[in-house]
Protein backbone atom coordinates (compact mmCIF):
# COMPACT_ATOMS: atom_id res chain seq x y z
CA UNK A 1 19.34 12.41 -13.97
CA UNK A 2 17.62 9.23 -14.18
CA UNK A 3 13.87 10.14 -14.94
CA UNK A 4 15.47 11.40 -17.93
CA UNK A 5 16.05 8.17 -19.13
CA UNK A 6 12.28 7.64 -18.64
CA UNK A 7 10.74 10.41 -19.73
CA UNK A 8 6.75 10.24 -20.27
CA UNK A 9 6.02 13.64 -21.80
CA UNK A 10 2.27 13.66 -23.06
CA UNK A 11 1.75 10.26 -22.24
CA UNK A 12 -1.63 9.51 -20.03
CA UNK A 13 -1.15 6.63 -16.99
CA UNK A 14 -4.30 4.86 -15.60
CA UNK A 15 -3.65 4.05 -12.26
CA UNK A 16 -6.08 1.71 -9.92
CA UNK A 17 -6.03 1.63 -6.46
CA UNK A 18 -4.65 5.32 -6.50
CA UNK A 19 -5.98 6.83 -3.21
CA UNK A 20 -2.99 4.77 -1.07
CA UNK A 21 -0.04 2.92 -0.90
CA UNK A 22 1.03 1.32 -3.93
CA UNK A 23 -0.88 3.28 -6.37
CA UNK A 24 -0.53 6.72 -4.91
CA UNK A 25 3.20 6.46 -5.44
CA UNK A 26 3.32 5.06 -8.75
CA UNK A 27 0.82 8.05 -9.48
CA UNK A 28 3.18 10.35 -8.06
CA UNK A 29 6.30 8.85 -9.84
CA UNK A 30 4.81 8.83 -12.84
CA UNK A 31 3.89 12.37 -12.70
CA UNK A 32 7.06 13.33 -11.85
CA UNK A 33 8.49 11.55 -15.30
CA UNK A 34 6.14 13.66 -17.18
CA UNK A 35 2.96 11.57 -17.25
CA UNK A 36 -0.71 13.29 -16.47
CA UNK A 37 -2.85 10.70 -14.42
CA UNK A 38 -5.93 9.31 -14.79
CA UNK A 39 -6.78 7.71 -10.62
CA UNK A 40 -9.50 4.93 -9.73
CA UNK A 41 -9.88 4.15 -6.42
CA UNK A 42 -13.59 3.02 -4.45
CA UNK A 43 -13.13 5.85 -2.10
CA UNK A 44 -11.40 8.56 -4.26
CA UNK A 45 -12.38 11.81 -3.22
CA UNK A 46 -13.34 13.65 -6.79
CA UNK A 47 -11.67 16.64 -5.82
CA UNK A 48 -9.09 17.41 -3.40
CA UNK A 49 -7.65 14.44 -2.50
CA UNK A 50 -3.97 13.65 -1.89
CA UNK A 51 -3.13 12.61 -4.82
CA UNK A 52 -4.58 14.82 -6.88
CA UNK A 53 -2.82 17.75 -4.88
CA UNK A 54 0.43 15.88 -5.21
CA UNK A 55 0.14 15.36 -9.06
CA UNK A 56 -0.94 19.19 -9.90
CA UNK A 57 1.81 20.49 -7.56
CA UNK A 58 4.23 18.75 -9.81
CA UNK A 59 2.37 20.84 -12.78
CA UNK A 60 0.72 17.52 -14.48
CA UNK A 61 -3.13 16.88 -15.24
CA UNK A 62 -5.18 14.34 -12.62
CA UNK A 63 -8.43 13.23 -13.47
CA UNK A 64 -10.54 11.30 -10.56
CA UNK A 65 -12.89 8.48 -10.87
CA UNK A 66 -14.78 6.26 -8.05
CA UNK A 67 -15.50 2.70 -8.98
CA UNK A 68 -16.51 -0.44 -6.79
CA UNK A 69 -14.05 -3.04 -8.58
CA UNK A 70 -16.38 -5.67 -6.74
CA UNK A 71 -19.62 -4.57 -8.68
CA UNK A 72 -18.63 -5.92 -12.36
CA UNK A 73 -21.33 -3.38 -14.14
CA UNK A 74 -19.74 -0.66 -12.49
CA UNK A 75 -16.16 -1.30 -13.77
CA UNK A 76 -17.97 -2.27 -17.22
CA UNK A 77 -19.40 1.52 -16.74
CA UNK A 78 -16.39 3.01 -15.61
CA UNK A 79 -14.36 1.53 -18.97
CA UNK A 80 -16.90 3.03 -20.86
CA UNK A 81 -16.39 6.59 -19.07
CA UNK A 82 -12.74 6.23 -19.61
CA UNK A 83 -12.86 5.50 -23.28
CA UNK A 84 -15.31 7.87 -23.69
CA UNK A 85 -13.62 10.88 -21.84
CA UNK A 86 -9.73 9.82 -23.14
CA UNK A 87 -8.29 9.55 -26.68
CA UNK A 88 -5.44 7.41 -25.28
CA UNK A 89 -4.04 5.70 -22.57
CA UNK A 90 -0.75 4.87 -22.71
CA UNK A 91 0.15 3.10 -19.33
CA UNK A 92 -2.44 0.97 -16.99
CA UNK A 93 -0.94 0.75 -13.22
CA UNK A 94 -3.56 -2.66 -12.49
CA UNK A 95 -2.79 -2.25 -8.70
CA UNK A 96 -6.67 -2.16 -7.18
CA UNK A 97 -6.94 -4.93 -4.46
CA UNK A 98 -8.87 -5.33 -1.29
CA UNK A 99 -8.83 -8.50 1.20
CA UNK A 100 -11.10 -9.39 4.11
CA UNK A 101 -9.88 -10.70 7.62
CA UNK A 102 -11.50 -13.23 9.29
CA UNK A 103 -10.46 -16.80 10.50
CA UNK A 104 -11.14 -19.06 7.51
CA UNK A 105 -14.42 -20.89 9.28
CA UNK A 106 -15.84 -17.64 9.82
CA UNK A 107 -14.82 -16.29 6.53
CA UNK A 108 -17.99 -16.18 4.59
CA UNK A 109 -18.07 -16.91 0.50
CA UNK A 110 -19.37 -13.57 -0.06
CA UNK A 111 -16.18 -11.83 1.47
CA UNK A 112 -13.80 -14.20 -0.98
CA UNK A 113 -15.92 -13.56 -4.22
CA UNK A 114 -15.17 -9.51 -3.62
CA UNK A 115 -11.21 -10.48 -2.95
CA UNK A 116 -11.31 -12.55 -6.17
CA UNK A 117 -13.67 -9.73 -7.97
CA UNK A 118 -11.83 -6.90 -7.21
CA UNK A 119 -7.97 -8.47 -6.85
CA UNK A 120 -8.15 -10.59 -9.87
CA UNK A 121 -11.40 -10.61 -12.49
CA UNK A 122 -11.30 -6.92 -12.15
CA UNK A 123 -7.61 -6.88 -13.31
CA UNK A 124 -8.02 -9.22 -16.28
CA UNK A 125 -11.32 -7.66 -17.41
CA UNK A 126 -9.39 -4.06 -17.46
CA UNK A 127 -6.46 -5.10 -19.43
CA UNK A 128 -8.52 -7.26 -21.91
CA UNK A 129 -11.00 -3.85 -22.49
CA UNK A 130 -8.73 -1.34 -22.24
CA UNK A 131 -6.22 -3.28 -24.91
CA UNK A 132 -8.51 -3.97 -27.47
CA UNK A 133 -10.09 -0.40 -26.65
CA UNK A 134 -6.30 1.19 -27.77
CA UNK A 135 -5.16 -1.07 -29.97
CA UNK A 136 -5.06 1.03 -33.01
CA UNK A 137 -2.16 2.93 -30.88
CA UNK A 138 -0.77 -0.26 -30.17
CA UNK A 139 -0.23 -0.75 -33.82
CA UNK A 140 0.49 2.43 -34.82
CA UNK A 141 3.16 3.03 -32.02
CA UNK A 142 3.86 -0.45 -31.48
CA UNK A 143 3.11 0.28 -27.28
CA UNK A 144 0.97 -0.17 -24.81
CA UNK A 145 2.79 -0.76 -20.97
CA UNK A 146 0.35 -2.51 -18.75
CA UNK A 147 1.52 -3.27 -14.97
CA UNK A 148 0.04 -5.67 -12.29
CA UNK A 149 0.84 -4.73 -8.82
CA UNK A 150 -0.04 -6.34 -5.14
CA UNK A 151 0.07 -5.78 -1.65
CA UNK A 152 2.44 -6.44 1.22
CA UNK A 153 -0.47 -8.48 2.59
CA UNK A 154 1.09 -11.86 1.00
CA UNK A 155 3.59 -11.65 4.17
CA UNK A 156 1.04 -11.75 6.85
CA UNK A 157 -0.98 -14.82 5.48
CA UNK A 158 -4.27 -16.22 6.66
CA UNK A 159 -5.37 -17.05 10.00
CA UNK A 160 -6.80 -20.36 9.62
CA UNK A 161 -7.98 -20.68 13.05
């Protein structure tokens, strides 16, 4: 069988932008090679969401978290929670991303600071934390897998109108 050949028995994922899409189903397929999950998503439900029914019924451990990617000192705060609450991570799923619609002249700068915030700063600020947080277990077991996903929304481009 091919998961096999990926096993991830007692290792811990952090996946962003878990509630949907992308996320939910590299939550899911994770699980299903052996991984327990760790899910941030701005509008996670704590308990009882989708997800979290999906990974449990597959017999692996789900923690929740809700975080704003767009409000820097509440990512900052979330890290802290996360390092706090778990020894190790072993994989981070960066998939968290958001965009705004409007025509360009009525886009205002407010709506592109959150895309940037939570689609890119958000991403590098994670990684950088979160790899110097485990970097002892990057020496000692010379791994830490760190993945950068995005949306489909690349195909519908802007309306410059």
């Amino acid at each position: 069988m091919i998961l096999d050949k990926f096993k991830l028995d007692r290792k811990i994922a952090l996946v962003t932008g878990c509630k949907r899409g992308i996320g939910k189903a590299m939550a899911t397929g994770l699980a299903e090679a052996g991984a327990d999950i760790i899910c941030v998503s701005a509008s996670l439900e704590l308990e009882g969401s989708e997800v979290e029914k999906e990974i449990l019924n597959l017999g692996r451990k789900f923690k929740a978290y809700q975080c704003d990617f767009s409000e820097r000192r509440k990512l900052h705060e979330f890290i802290k929670i996360v390092k706090s609450e778990n020894e190790n991570i072993d994989l981070l799923i960066n998939n968290a991303g958001t965009i705004l619609r409007k025509p360009v002249r009525e886009h205002p700068d407010e709506y592109w600071d959150k895309v940037i915030e939570v689609s890119l700063s958000s991403q590098f600020i994670l990684v950088s934390i979160m790899f110097h947080i485990y970097l002892c277990n990057i020496m000692l077991y010379n791994y830490f897998v760190q993945f950068i996903f995005s949306s489909e929304y690349y195909r519908v481009g802007i309306n410059f109108v």
